[in-house]
C-alpha atoms as a PDB file:
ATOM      1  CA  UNK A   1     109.944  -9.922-163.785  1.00  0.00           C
ATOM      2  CA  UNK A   2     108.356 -12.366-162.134  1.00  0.00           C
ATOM      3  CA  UNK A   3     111.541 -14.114-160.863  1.00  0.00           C
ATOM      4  CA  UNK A   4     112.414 -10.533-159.840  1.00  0.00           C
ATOM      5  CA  UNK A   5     109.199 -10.503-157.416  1.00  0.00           C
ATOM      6  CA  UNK A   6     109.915 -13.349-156.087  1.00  0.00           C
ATOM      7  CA  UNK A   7     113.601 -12.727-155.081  1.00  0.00           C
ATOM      8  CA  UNK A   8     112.418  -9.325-153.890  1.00  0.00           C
ATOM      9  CA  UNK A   9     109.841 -11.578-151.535  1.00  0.00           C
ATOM     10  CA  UNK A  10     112.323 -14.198-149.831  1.00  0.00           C
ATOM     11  CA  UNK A  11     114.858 -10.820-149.087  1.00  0.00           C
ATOM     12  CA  UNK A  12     112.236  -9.122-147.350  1.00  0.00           C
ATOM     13  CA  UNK A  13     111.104 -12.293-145.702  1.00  0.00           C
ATOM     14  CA  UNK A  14     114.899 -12.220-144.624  1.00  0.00           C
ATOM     15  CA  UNK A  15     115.403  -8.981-143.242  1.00  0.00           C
ATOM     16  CA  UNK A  16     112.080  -9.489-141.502  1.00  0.00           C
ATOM     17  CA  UNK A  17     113.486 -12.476-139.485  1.00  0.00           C
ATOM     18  CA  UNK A  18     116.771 -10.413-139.400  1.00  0.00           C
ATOM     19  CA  UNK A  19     114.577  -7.993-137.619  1.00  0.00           C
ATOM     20  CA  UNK A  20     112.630  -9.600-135.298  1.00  0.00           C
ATOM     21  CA  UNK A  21     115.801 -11.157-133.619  1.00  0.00           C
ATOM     22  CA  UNK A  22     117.803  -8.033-133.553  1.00  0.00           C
ATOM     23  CA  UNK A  23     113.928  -6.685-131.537  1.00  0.00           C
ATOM     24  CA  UNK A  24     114.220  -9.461-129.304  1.00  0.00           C
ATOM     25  CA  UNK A  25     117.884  -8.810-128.490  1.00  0.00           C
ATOM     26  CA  UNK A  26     117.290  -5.029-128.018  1.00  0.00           C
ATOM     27  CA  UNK A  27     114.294  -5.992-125.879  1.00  0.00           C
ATOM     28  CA  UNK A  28     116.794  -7.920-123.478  1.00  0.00           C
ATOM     29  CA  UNK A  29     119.700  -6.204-123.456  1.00  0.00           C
ATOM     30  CA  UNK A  30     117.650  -2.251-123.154  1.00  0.00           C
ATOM     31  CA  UNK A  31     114.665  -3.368-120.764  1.00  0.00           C
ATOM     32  CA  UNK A  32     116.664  -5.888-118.591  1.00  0.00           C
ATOM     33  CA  UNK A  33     113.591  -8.122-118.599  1.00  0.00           C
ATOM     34  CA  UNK A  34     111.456  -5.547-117.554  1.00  0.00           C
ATOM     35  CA  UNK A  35     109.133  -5.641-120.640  1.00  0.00           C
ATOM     36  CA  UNK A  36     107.394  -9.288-121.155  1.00  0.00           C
ATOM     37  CA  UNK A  37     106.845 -10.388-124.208  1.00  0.00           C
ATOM     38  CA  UNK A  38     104.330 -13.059-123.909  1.00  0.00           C
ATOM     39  CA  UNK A  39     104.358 -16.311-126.212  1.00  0.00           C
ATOM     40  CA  UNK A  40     101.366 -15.390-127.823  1.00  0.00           C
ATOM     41  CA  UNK A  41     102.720 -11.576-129.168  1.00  0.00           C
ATOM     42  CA  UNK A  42     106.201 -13.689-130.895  1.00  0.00           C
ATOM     43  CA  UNK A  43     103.648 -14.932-134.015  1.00  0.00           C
ATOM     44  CA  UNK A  44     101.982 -11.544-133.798  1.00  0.00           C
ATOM     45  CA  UNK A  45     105.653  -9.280-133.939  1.00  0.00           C
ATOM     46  CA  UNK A  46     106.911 -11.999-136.798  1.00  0.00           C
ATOM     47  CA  UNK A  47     104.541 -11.814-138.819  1.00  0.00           C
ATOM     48  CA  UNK A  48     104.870  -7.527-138.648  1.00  0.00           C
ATOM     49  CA  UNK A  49     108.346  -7.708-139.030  1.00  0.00           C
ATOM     50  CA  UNK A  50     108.082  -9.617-142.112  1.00  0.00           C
ATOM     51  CA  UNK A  51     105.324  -7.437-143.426  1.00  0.00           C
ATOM     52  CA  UNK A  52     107.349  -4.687-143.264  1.00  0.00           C
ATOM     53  CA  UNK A  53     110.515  -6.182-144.455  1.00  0.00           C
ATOM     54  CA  UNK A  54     108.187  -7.242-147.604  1.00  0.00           C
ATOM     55  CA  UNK A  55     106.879  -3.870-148.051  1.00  0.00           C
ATOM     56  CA  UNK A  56     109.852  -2.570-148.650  1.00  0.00           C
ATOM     57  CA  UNK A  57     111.769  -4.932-150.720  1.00  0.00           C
ATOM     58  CA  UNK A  58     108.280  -5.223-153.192  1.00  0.00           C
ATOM     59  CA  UNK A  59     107.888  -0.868-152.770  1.00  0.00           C
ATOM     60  CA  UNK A  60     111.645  -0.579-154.228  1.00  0.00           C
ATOM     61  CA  UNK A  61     110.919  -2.134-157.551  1.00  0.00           C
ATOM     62  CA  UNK A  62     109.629   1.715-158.131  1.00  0.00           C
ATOM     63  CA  UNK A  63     113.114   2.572-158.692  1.00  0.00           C
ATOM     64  CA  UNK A  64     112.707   0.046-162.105  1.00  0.00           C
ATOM     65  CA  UNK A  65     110.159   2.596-163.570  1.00  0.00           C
ATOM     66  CA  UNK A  66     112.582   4.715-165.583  1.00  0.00           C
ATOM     67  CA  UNK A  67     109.372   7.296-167.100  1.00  0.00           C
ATOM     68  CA  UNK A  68     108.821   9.086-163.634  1.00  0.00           C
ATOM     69  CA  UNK A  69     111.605  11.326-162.065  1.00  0.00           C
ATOM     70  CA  UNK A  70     113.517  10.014-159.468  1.00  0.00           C
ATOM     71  CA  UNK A  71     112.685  12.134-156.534  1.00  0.00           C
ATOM     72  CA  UNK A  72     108.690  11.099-157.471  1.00  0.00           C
ATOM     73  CA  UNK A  73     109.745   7.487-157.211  1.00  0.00           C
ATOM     74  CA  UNK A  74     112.161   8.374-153.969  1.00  0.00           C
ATOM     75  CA  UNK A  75     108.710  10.019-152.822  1.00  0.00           C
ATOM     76  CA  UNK A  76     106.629   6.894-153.718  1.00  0.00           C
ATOM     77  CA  UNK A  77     108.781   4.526-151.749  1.00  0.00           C
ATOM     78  CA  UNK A  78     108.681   6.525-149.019  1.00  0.00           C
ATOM     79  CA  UNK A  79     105.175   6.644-148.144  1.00  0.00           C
ATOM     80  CA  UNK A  80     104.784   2.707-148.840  1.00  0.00           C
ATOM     81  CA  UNK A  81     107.424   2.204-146.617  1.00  0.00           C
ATOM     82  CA  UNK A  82     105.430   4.311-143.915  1.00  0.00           C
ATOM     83  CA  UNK A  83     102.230   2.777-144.571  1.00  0.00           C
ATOM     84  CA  UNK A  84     103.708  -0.225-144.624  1.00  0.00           C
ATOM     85  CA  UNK A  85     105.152   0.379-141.068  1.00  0.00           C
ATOM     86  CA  UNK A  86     102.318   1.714-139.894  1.00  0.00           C
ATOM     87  CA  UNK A  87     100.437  -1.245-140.554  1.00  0.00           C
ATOM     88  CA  UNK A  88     102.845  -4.253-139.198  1.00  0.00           C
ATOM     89  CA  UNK A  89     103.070  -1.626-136.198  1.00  0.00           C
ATOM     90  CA  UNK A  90      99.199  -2.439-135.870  1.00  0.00           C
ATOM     91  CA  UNK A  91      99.028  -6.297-136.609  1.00  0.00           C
ATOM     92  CA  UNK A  92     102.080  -6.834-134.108  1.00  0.00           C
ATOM     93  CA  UNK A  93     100.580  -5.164-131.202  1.00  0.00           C
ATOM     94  CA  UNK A  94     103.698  -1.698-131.709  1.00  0.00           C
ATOM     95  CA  UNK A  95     100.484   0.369-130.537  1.00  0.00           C
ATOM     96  CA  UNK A  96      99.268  -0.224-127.214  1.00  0.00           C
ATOM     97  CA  UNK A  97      95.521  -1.128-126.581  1.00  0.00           C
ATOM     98  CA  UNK A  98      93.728   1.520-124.324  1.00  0.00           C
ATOM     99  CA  UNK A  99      96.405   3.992-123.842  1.00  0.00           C
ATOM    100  CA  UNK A 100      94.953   6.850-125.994  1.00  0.00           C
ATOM    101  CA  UNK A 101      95.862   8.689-129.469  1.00  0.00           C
ATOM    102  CA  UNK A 102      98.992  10.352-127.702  1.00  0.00           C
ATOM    103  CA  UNK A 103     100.881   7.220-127.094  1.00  0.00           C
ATOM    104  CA  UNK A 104     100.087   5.254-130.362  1.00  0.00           C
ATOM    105  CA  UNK A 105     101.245   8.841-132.257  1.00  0.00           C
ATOM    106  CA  UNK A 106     104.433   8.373-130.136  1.00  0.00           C
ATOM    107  CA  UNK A 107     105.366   4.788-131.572  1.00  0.00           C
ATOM    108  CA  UNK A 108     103.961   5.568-134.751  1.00  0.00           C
ATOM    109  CA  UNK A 109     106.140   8.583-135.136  1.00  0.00           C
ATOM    110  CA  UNK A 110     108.948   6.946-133.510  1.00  0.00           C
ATOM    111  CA  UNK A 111     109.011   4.011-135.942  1.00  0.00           C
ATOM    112  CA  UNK A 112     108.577   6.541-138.829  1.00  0.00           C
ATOM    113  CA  UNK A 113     111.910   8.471-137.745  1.00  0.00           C
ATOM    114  CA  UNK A 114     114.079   5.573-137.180  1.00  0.00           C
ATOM    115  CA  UNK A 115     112.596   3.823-140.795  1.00  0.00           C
ATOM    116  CA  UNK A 116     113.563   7.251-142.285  1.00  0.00           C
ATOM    117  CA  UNK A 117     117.145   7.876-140.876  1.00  0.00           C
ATOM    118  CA  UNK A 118     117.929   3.640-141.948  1.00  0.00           C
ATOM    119  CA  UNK A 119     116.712   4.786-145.475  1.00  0.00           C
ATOM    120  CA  UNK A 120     118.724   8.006-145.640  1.00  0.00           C
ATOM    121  CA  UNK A 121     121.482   5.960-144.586  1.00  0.00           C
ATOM    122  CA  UNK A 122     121.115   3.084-147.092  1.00  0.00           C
ATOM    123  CA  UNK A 123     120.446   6.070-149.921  1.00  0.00           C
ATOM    124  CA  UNK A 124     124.001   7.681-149.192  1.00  0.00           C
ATOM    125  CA  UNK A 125     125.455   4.407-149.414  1.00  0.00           C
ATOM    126  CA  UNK A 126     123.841   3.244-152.303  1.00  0.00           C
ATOM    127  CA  UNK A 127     124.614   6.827-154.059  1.00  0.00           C
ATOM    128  CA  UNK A 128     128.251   7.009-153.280  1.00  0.00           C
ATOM    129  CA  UNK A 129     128.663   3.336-154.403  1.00  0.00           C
ATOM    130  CA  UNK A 130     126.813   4.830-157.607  1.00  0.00           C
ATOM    131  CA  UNK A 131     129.000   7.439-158.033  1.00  0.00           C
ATOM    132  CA  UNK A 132     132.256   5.570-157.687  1.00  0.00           C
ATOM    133  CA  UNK A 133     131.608   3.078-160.137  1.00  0.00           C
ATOM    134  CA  UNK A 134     130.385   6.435-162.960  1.00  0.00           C
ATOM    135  CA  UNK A 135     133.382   7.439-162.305  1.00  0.00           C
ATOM    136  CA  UNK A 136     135.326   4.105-162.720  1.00  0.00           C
ATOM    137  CA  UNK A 137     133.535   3.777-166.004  1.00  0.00           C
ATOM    138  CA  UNK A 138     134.528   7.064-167.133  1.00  0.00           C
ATOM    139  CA  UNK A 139     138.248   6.357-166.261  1.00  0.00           C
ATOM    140  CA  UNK A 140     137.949   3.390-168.212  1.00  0.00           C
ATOM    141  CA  UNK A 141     136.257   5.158-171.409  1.00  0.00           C
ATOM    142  CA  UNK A 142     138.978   7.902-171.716  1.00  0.00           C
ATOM    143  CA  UNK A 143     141.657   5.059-171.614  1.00  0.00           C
END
């Protein structure tokens, strides 16, 4: 298990680096230099982007707990992933300072929707892939 963890760790650190650059290339290519980024906000928006790519390589291992149903688990997951966004949206400045409860809900509920619609995405992948090999295994059980 505990080489499990650990794998789970250094993929999430992964994806976070994977999506920090893939930020700073949207940030240049969509804003056209028009938003700065100063030096001291990079440590700030790595360090959220590997908390949340953490948070939800370490939430999945739910999906190893065999005793609870899976749309409990699929529920579980979900709302550490969001807290988990919410948070590294906090500690790498996603929220701006001073601009009032209506903007921060904005980005928060931004971030939420696009987190949800890459999940449903990787969850229909990951279920079709599922079902094709069942039903390679059946083929190969009736043989």
């Amino acid at each position: 298990m505990k080489r499990i963890i650990i794998k789970k760790i250094v993929e999430g650190m992964l994806y976070g680096c994977a999506m920090f650059v893939l930020a700073l290339l949207m940030i240049d290519c969509v804003f056209d230099a028009s938003l700065t980024v100063y030096p001291h906000q990079y440590s700030r928006i790595i360090f959220g982007a590997v908390c949340i790519g953490i948070g939800f390589m370490l939430s999945s291992l739910i999906y190893e707990e065999d005793r609870l149903p899976f749309f409990a688990r699929t529920l579980i997951h979900l709302l550490i992933c969001a807290f988990t966004i919410l948070i590294a949206f906090i500690i790498s400045g996603g929220i701006p300072d001073g601009t009032g409860f209506g903007t921060g809900t904005v980005f928060v509920v931004t971030e939420l929707a696009v987190g949800a619609l890459f999940w449903l995405v990787s969850f229909i992948c990951f279920f079709r892939e599922a079902r094709k090999l069942k039903k390679k295994l059946l083929e190969q059980g009736d043989n």
